[in-house]
Protein backbone atom coordinates (compact mmCIF):
# COMPACT_ATOMS: atom_id res chain seq x y z
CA UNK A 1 -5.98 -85.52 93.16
CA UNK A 2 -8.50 -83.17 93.03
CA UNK A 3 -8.59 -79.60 94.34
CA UNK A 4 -11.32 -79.01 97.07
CA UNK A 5 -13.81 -76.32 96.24
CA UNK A 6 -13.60 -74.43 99.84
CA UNK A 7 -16.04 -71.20 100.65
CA UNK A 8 -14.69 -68.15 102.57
CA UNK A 9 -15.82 -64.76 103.71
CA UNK A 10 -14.02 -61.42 103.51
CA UNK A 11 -14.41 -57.70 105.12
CA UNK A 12 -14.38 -55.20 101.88
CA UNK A 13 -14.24 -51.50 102.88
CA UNK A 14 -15.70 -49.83 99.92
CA UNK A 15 -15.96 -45.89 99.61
CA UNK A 16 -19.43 -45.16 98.36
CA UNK A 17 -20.98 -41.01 97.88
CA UNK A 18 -25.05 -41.78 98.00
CA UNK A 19 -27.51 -39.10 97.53
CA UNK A 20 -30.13 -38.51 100.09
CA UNK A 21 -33.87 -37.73 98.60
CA UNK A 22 -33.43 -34.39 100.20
CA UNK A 23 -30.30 -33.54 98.54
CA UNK A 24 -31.06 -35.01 94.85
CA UNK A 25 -34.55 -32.46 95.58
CA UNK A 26 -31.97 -29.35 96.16
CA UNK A 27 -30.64 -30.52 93.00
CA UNK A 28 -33.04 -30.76 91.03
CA UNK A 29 -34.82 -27.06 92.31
CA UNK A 30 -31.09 -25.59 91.64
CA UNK A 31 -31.39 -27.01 88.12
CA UNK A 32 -34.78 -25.52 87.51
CA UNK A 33 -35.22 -22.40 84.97
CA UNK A 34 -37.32 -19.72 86.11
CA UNK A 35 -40.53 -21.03 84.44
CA UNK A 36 -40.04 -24.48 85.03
CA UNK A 37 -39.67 -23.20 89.58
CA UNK A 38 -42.69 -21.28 89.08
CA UNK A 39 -44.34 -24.35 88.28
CA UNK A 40 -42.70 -27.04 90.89
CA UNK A 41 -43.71 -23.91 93.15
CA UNK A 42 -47.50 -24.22 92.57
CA UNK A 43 -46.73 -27.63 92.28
CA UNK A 44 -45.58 -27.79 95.85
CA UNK A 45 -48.36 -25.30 96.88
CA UNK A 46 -51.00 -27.73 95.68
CA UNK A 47 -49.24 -30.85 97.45
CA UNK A 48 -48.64 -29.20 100.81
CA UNK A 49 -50.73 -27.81 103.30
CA UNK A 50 -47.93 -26.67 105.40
CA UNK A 51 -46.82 -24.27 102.66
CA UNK A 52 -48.25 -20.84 101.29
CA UNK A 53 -47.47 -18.31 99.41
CA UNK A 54 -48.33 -14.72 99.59
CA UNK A 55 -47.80 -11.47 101.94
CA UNK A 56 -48.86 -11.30 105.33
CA UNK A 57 -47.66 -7.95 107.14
CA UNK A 58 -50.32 -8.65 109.79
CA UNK A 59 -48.74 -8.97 113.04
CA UNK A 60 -51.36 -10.66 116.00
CA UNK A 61 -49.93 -9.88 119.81
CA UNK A 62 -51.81 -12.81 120.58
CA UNK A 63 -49.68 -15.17 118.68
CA UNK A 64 -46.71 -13.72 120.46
CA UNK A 65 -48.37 -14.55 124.03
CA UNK A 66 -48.32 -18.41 123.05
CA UNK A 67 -49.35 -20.12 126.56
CA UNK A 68 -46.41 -22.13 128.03
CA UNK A 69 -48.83 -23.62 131.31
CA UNK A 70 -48.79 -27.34 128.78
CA UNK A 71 -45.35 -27.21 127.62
CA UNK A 72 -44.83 -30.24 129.60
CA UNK A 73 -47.89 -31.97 128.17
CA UNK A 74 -45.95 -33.65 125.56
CA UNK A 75 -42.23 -33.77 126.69
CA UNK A 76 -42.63 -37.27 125.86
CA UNK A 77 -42.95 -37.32 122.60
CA UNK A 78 -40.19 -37.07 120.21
CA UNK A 79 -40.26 -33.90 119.19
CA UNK A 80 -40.96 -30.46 120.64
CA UNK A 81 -44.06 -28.90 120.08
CA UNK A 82 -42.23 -24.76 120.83
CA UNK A 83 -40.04 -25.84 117.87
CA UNK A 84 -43.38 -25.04 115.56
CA UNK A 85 -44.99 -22.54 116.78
CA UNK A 86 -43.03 -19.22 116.23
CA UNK A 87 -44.26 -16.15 114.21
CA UNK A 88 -40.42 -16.38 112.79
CA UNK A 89 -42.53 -18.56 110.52
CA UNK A 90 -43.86 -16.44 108.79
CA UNK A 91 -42.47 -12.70 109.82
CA UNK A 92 -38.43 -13.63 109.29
CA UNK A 93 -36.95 -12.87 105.46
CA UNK A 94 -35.13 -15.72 105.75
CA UNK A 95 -38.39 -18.30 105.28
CA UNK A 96 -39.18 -16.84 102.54
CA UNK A 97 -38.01 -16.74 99.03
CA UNK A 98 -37.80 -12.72 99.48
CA UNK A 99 -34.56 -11.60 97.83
CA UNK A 100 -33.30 -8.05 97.28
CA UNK A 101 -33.22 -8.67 93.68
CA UNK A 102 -35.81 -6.09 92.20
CA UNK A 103 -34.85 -3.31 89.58
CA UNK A 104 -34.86 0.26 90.25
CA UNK A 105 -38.35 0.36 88.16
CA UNK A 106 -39.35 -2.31 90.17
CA UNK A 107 -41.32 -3.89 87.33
CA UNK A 108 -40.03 -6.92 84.90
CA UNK A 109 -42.33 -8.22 82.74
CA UNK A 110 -41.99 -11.23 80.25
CA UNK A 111 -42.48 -10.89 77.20
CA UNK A 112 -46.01 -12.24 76.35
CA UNK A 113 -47.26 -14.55 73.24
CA UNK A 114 -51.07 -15.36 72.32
CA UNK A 115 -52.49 -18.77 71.90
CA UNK A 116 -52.87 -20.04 68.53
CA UNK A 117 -53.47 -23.46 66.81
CA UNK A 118 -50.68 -26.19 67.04
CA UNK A 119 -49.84 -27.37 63.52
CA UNK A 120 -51.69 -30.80 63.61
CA UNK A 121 -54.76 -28.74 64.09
CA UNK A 122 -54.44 -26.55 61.41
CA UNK A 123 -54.26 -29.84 59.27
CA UNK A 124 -57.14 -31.07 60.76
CA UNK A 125 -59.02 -27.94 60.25
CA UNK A 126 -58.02 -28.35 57.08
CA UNK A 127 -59.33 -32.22 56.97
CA UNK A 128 -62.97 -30.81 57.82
CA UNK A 129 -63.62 -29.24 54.05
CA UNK A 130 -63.01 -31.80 52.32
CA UNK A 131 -65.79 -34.44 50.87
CA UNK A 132 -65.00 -37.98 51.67
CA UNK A 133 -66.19 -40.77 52.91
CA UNK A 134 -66.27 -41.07 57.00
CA UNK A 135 -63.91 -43.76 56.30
CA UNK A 136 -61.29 -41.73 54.72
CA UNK A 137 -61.35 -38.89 57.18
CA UNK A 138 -60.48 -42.01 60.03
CA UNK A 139 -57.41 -42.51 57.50
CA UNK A 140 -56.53 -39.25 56.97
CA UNK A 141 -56.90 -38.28 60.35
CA UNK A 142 -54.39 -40.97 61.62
CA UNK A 143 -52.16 -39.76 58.22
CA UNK A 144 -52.41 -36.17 59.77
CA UNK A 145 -51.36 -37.67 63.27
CA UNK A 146 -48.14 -39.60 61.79
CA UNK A 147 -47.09 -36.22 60.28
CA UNK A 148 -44.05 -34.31 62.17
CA UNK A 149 -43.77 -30.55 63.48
CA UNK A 150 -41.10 -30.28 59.97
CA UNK A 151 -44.46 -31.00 58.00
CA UNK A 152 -42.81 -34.50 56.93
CA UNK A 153 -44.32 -37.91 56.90
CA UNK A 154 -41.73 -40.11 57.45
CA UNK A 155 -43.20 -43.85 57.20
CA UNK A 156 -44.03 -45.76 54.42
CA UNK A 157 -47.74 -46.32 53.43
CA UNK A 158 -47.57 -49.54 53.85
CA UNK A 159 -47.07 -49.13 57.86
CA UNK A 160 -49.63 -47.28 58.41
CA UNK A 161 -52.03 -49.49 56.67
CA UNK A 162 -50.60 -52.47 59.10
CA UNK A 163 -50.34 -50.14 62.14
CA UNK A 164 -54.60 -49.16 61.33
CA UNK A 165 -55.51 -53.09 61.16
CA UNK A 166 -53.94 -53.15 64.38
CA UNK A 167 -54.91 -50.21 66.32
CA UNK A 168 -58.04 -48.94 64.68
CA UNK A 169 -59.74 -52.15 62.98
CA UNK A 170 -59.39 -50.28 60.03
CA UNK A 171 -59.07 -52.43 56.50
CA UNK A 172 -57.57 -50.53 53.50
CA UNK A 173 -55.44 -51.36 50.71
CA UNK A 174 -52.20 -49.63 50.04
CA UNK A 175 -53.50 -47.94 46.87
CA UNK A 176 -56.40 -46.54 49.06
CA UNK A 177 -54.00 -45.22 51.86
CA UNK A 178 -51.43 -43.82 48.85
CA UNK A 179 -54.47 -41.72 47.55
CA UNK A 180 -55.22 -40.50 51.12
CA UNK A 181 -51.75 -39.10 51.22
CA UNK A 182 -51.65 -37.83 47.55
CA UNK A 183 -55.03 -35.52 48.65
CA UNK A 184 -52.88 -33.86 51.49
CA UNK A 185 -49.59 -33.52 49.75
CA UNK A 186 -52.07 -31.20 46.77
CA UNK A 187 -54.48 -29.87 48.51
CA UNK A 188 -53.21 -29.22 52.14
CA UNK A 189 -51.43 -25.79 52.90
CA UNK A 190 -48.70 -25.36 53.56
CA UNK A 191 -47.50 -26.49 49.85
CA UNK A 192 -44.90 -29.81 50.45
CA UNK A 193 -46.77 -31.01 53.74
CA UNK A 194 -46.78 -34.60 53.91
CA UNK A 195 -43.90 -35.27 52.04
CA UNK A 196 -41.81 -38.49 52.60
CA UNK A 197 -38.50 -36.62 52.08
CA UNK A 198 -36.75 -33.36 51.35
CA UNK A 199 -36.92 -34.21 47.89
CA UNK A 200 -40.27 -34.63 47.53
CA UNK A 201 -41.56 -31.88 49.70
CA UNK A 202 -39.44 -29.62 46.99
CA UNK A 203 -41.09 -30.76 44.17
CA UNK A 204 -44.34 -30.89 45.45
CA UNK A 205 -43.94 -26.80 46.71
CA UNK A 206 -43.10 -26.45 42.79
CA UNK A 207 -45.95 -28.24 41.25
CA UNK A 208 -48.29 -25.35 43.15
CA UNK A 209 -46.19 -22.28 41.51
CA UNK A 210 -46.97 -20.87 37.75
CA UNK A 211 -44.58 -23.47 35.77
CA UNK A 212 -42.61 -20.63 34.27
CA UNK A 213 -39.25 -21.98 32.20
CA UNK A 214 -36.88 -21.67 35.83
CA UNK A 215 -39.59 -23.49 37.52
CA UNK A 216 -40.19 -26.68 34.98
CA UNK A 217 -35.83 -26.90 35.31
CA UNK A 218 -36.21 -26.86 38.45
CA UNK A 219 -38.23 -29.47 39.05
CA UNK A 220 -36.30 -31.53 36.10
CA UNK A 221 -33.18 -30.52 38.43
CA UNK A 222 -34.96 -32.34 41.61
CA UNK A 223 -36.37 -34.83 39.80
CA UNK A 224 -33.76 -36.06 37.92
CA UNK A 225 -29.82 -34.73 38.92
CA UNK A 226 -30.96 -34.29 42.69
CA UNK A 227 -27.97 -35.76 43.39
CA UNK A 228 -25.71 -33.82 41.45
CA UNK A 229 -28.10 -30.84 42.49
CA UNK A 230 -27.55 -31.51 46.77
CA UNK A 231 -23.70 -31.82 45.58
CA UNK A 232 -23.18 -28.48 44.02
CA UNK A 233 -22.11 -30.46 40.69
CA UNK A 234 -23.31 -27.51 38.65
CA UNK A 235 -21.21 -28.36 35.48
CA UNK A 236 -22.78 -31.64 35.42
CA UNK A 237 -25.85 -30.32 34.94
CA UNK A 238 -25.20 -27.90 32.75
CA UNK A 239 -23.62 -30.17 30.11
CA UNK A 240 -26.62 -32.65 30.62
CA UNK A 241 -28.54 -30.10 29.49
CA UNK A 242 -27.11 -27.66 27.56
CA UNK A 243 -27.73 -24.88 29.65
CA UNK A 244 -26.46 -21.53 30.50
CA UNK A 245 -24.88 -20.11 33.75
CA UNK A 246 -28.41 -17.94 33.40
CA UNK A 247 -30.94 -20.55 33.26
CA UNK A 248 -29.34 -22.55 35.81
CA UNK A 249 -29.06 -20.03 37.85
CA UNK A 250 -32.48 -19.04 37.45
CA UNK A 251 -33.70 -22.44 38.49
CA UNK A 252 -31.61 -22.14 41.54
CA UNK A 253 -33.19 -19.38 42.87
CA UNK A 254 -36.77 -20.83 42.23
CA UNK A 255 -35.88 -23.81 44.63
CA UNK A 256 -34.16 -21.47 47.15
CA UNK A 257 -37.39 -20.18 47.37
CA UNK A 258 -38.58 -23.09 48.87
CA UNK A 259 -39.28 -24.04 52.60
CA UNK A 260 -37.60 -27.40 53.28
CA UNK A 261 -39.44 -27.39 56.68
CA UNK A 262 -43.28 -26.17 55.65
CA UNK A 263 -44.23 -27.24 59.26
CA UNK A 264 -42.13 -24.32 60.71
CA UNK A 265 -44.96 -21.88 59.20
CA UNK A 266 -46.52 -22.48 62.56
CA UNK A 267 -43.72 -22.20 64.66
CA UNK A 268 -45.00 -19.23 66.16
CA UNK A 269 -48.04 -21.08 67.91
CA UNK A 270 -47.66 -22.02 71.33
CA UNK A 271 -47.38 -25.87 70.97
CA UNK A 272 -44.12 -25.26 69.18
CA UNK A 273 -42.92 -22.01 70.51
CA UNK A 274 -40.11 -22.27 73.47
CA UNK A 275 -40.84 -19.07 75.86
CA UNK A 276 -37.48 -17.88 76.89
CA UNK A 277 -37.86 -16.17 80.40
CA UNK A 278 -34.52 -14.97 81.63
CA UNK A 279 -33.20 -15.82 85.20
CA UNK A 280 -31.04 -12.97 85.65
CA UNK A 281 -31.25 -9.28 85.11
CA UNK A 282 -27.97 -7.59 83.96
CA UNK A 283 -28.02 -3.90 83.52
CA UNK A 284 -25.64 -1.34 83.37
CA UNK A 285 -25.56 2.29 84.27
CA UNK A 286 -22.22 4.91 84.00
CA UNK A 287 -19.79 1.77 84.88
CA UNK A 288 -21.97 0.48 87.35
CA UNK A 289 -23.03 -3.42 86.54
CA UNK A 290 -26.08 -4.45 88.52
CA UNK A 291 -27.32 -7.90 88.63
CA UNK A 292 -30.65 -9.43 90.02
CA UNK A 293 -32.69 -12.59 89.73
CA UNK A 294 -35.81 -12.74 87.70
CA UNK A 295 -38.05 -13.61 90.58
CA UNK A 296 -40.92 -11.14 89.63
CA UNK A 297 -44.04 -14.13 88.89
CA UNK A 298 -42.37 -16.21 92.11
CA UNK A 299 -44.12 -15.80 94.75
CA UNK A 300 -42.62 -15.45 98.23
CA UNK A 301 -43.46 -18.45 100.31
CA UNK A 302 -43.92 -19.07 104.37
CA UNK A 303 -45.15 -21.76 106.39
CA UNK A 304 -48.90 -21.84 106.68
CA UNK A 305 -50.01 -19.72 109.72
CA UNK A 306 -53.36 -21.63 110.52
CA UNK A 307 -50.72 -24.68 110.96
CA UNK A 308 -48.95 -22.71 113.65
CA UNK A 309 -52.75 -21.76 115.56
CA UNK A 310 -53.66 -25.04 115.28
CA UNK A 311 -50.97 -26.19 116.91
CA UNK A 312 -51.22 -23.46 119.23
CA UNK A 313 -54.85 -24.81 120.31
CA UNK A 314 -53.54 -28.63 120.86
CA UNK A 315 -50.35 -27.11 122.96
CA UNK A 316 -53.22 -25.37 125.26
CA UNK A 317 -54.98 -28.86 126.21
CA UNK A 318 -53.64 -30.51 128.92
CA UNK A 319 -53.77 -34.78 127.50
CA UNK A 320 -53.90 -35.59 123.84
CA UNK A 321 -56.11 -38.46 122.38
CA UNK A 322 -54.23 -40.72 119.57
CA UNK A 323 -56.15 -38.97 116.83
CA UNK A 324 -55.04 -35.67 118.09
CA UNK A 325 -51.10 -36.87 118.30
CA UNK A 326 -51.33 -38.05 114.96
CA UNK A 327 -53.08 -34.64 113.91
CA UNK A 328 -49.70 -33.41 115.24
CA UNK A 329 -47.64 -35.75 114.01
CA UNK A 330 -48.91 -34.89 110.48
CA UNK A 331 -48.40 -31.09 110.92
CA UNK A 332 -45.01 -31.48 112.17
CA UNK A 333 -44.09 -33.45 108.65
CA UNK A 334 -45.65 -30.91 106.90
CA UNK A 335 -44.29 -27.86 108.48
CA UNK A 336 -40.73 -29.60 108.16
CA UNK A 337 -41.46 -30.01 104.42
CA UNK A 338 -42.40 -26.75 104.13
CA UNK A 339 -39.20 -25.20 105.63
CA UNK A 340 -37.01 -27.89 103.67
CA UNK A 341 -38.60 -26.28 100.46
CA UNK A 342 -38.30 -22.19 101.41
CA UNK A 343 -34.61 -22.93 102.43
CA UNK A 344 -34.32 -24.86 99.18
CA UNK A 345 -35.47 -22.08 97.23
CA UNK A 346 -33.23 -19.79 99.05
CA UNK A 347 -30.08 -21.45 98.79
CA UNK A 348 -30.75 -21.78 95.25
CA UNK A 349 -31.24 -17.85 94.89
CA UNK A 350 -27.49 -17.96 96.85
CA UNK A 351 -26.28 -19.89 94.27
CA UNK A 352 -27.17 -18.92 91.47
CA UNK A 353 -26.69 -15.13 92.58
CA UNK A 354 -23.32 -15.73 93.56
CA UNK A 355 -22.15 -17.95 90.32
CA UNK A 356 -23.77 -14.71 88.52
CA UNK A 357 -21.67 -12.55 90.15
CA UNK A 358 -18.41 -14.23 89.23
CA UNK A 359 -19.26 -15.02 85.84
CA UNK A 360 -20.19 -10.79 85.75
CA UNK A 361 -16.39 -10.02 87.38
CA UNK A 362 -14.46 -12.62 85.07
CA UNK A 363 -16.26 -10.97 82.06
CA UNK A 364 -17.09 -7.12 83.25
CA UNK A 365 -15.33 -5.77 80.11
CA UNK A 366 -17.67 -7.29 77.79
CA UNK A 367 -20.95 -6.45 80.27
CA UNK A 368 -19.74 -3.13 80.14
CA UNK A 369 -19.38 -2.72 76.51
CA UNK A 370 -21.39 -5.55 75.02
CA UNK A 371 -18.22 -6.18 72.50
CA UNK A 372 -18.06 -10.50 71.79
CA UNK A 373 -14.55 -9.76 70.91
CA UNK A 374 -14.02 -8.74 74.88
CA UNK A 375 -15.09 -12.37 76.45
CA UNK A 376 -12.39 -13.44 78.17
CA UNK A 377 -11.68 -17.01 78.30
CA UNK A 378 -13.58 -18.95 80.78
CA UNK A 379 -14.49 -22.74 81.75
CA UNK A 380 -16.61 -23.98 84.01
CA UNK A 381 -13.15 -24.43 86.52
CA UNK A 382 -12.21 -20.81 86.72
CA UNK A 383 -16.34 -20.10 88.08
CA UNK A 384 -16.08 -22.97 90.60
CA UNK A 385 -12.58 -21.64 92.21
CA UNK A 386 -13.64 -18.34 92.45
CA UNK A 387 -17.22 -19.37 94.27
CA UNK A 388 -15.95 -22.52 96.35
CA UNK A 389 -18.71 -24.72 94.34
CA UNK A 390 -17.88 -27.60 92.67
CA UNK A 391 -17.83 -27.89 89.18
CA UNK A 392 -21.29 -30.03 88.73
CA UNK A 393 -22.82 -26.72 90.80
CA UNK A 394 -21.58 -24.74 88.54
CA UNK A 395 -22.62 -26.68 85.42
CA UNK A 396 -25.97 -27.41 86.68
CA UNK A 397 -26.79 -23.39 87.23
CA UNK A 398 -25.28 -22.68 83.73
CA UNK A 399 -27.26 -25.15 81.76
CA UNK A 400 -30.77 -23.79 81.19
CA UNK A 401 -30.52 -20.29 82.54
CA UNK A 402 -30.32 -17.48 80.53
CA UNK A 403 -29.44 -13.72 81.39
CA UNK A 404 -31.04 -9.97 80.16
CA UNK A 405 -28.59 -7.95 79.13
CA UNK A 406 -28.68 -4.48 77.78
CA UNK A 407 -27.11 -6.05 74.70
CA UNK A 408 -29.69 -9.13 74.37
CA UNK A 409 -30.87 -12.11 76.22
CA UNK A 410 -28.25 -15.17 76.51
CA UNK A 411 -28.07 -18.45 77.64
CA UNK A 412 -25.39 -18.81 80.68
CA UNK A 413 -22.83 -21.13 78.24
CA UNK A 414 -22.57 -18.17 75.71
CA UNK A 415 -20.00 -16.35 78.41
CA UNK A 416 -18.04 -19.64 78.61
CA UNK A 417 -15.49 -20.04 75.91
CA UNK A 418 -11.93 -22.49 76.14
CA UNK A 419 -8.96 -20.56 75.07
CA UNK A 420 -5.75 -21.13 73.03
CA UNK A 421 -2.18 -18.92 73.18
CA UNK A 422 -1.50 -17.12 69.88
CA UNK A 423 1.53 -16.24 68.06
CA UNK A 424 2.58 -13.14 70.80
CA UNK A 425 2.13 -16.21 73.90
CA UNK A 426 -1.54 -14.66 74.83
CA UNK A 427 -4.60 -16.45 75.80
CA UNK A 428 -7.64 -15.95 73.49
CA UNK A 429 -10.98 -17.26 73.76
CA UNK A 430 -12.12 -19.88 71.04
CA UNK A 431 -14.95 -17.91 70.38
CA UNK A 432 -12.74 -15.08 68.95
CA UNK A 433 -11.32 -18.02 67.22
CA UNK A 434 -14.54 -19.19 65.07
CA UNK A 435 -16.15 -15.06 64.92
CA UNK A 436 -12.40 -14.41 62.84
CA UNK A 437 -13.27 -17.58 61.13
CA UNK A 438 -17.04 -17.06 60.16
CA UNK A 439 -15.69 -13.40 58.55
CA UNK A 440 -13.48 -15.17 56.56
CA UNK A 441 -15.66 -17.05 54.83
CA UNK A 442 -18.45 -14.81 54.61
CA UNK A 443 -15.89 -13.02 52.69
CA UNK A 444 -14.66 -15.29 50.75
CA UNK A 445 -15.13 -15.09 46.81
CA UNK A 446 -18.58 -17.48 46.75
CA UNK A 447 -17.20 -19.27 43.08
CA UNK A 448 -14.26 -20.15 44.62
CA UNK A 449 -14.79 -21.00 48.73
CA UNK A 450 -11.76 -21.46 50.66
CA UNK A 451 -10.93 -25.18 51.59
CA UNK A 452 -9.77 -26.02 55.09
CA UNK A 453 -5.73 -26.01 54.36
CA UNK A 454 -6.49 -22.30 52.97
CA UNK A 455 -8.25 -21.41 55.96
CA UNK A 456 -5.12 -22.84 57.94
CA UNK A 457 -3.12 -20.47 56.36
CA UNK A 458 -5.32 -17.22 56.55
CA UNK A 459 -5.84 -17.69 60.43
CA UNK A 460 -2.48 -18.17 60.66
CA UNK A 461 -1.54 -15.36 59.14
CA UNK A 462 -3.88 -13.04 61.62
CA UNK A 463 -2.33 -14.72 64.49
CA UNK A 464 -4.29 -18.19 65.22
CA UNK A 465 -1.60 -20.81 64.59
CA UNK A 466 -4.79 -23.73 64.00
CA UNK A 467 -4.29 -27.55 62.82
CA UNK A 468 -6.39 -28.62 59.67
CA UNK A 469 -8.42 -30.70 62.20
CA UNK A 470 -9.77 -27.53 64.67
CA UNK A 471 -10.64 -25.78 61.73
CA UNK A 472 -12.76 -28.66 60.03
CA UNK A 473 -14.16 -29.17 63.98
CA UNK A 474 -14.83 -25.21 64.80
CA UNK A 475 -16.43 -24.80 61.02
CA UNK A 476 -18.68 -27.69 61.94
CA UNK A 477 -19.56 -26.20 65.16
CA UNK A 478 -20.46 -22.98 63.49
CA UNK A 479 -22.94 -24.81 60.43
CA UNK A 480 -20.88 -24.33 57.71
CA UNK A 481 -20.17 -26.70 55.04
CA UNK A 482 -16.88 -28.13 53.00
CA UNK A 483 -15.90 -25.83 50.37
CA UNK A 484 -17.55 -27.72 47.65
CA UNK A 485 -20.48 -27.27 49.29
CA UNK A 486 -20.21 -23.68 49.50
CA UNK A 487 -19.69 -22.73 45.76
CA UNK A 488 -22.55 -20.81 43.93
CA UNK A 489 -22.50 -19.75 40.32
C-alpha cells in the first residue's frame, strides 16, 4: 500500500546576529585610514546639508533666548521640535570630532609628493614621435593600453587583433599587429617594455647595451639554457660551453643588471605611488611615551547652525502648512544624520585611541628603545582583553593603520607577532624567530647555502627548537629561496 505524502508546519527558533545600516556605517568609518576618512568626510559634507565643518567660536545671546510661546504648536507631531534647536550643537566638544590629540609643536605635516605622468602616458608620449600611419597609432595605442604597470604585455597578438575587430572595427593581420609590438619593444624606453615574459624583457634590455663578450653570453645564457640559468645549474652551463668560473660570472652580473620590472621606473608618479599617511603619532621624550591621532587635515565637524535658525523661525509661527512640516521633517533627518556621523567619528577616535594605548603598554620596551628584538609577543586576543573589544574591533583598527614612531613609520600588524617557548620554557615572539633566521643566512657561505635540515640544527643550537616544516614556512614568509636557489659562484 502506498505511503501518503502528508504536509505539516513547524515553529523553528533560529538565533540570527543582523547588522543594522547604521552599525555596518560605524564599521566601515572605524575601518577607514586617515586619508581614506578625510575623504568619506568631504564626502559626507557634500551629501548633507545638516553637516559642516569648520570653527565657530561665535556665541549669539539670541540663540540662547529661543522663544518657547509655540512649543505647543506641534506637540502633535512625532517628534519634538526643542530636541533640535540647542547651541550644544554646535558649542559642546563632544559634536565634534575635536580630540586632544595635537603634538606639543602643534604642527604635523604629511609628507608631500608632486604630480607626474602615470606610466601609460609616458608610453603614449612616447607613441606621438613616431611616423606611422593613423592606423597604426589606433593599434599601438590599444597595444600601449594592454600593457601592465610591470611594463609587461601579457596577451598574445593574436587577441588583440580579435579583441580590435570587436571593439574598435579595426582589421589587421597578425603579422601587422606583431610589427606594432616589435616597434615598442626597440624603440620605447624603458629598454624590455612590452615584453611577453621575463625572459624576453631580459633579452630585449640586452640587445640595447654595447654587445661586449659578458653581454653576447648573456644573452646566449637567456636565450638558450634559461632554464638551467632560472635554476642556478651553473655547471651545466659551463660544460655546454666551455667556460670559466670568470666568464660566467661575468655574464651574470650583466643580467643582474637588468630590471625585470622596467614599468617600476615610474613608480614614483602618482598613479602608482601609495601615500602612506600615518594614523597615530608615537613619540617619546626622557621615558615618557606620548601617543595622538593624526587628525591634523580632519576637520572638526558640527551640525549646521542655519539648520538650527531655521528651525528656530518655524518654532516661532503659531500653525504650519504641509510644505512647511515637511521642510521640518527633512531637517530633522538631516540633523539626525549629521549627529549619527560626528558621534561616529568620535567613537572611532575612542577606539582606535584606546587599542593604541594597549598595543603602546604591551610593547613600551620596544617604543622606548626602538630595539625589534624587544617586541613582546602579541595577538590580536591579548589587545581585545585588555580593551573589552572584540577581536574583529581589534582587527579591523589594525588592518590599514599605520603609526609614526621616532624609529620609523609602521603598519599596526608589525607590533603583532605569535610566540613559541624556547629551550629555558620562555615565550619568544616569532618575529625574533625569522630576524635570527634571516642573519643566518645572510651569513651563510653564498657557494654553499644552508638547506632547511641545516637550518634546523643551527636554530636549534641558539635556542629555537623548530620542525623542518616552520623553517621552510617562516623562510617563505621572509622571500627567501631553497638553498639551490641561493648558490652564486
Amino acid at each position: 500500500m502506498a505511503e501518503k505524502n502528508t504536509l505539516s508546519q513547524e515553529t523553528l527558533l533560529k538565533q540570527k546576529t543582523t547588522l543594522t545600516p547604521l552599525q555596518i556605517q560605524e564599521i566601515r568609518i572605524l575601518e577607514y585610514p586617515t586619508l581614506e576618512l578625510e575623504q568619506r568626510i568631504e564626502r559626507e559634507i557634500e551629501e548633507n546639508p545638516g553637516l559642516e565643518a569648520g570653527e565657530d567660536n561665535e556665541h549669539n545671546a539670541e540663540d540662547e533666548d529661543i522663544s518657547n510661546d509655540n512649543e505647543d504648536a506641534l506637540q502633535n507631531e512625532d517628534f519634538d521640535l526643542n530636541e533640535y534647536i540647542s547651541d550644544d550643537d554646535y558649542d559642546v566638544p563632544d559634536y565634534r570630532t575635536r580630540t586632544n590629540n595635537i603634538s606639543p609643536d602643534d604642527k604635523q605635516e604629511d609628507i608631500p609628493f608632486s604630480v607626474g605622468q602615470s606610466f601609460q602616458e609616458q608610453l603614449l608620449s612616447q607613441l606621438g614621435m613616431l611616423k606611422i600611419t593613423p592606423l597604426q597609432q589606433k593599434v599601438a595605442q590599444y597595444v600601449i593600453g594592454n600593457i601592465d604597470e610591470d611594463g609587461y604585455l601579457r596577451r598574445e597578438p593574436e587577441q588583440l587583433v580579435d579583441d580590435l575587430v570587436f571593439r574598435a572595427n579595426i582589421t589587421i593581420s597578425d603579422q601587422e599587429m606583431a610589427e606594432i609590438i616589435n616597434l615598442i619593444q626597440s624603440t620605447f624606453e624603458p629598454a624590455g617594455v612590452c615584453a611577453r615574459d621575463l625572459q624576453e624583457c631580459l633579452l630585449l634590455q640586452l640587445k640595447r647595451k654595447q654587445q661586449t663578450p659578458a653581454v653576447e653570453l648573456a644573452k646566449t645564457i637567456l636565450e638558450k639554457k634559461y632554464k638551467e640559468f632560472t635554476s642556478h645549474h651553473y655547471q651545466k652551463i659551463i660544460e655546454r660551453y666551455s667556460l670559466s668560473d670568470q666568464q660566467l660570472k661575468d655574464a651574470i652580473i650583466e643580467i643582474q643588471k637588468l630590471n625585470p620590472k622596467p614599468g617600476n621606473t615610474y613608480s614614483q608618479d602618482v598613479y602608482n605611488a601609495t601615500a602612506v599617511i600615518p594614523d597615530f603619532i608615537i613619540e617619546v621624550e626622557e621615558g615618557s611615551i606620548s601617543i595622538a591621532l593624526n587628525n591634523g587635515n580632519i576637520p572638526e565637524l558640527r551640525v549646521n547652525r542655519e539648520f538650527n535658525l531655521i528651525l528656530q523661525q518655524y518654532q516661532a509661527q503659531p500653525t504650519h502648512s504641509k510644505q512647511e512640516k515637511d521642510t521640518i521633517a527633512f531637517i530633522k533627518d538631516r540633523i539626525d544624520s549629521a549627529r549619527w556621523f560626528i558621534d561616529a567619528i568620535n567613537q572611532r577616535n575612542q577606539t582606535l585611541l584606546r587599542t593604541m594605548r594597549t598595543i603602546v603598554a604591551i610593547q613600551r620596551d620596544y617604543f622606548l628603545e626602538g630595539d625589534e628584538a624587544l617586541l613582546k609577543p602579541m595577538i590580536l586576543k591579548d589587545v581585545a582583553d585588555r580593551t573589552g573589544y572584540d577581536v574583529s574591533t581589534i582587527s579591523r583598527v589594525s588592518n590599514s593603520k599605520y603609526a609614526q614612531t621616532p624609529y620609523g613609520i609602521f603598519p599596526l600588524r608589525y607590533f603583532f607577532s605569535e610566540s613559541m617557548t624556547n629551550e629555558e620554557g620562555e615565550e619568544v615572539a616569532t618575529r625574533a624567530i625569522k630576524n635570527t633566521l634571516q642573519q643566518i643566512i645572510t651569513n651563510e657561505d653564498p657557494q654553499k647555502p644552508l638547506n632547511d635540515d641545516e637550518l634546523v640544527v643551527m636554530l636549534k643550537e641558539k635556542g629555537f627548537p623548530i620542525a623542518r616544516r616552520t623553517i621552510a614556512k617562516y623562510r617563505k614568509q621572509l622571500g627567501i629561496p631553497v638553498a639551490r636557489l641561493r648558490k652564486k659562484l
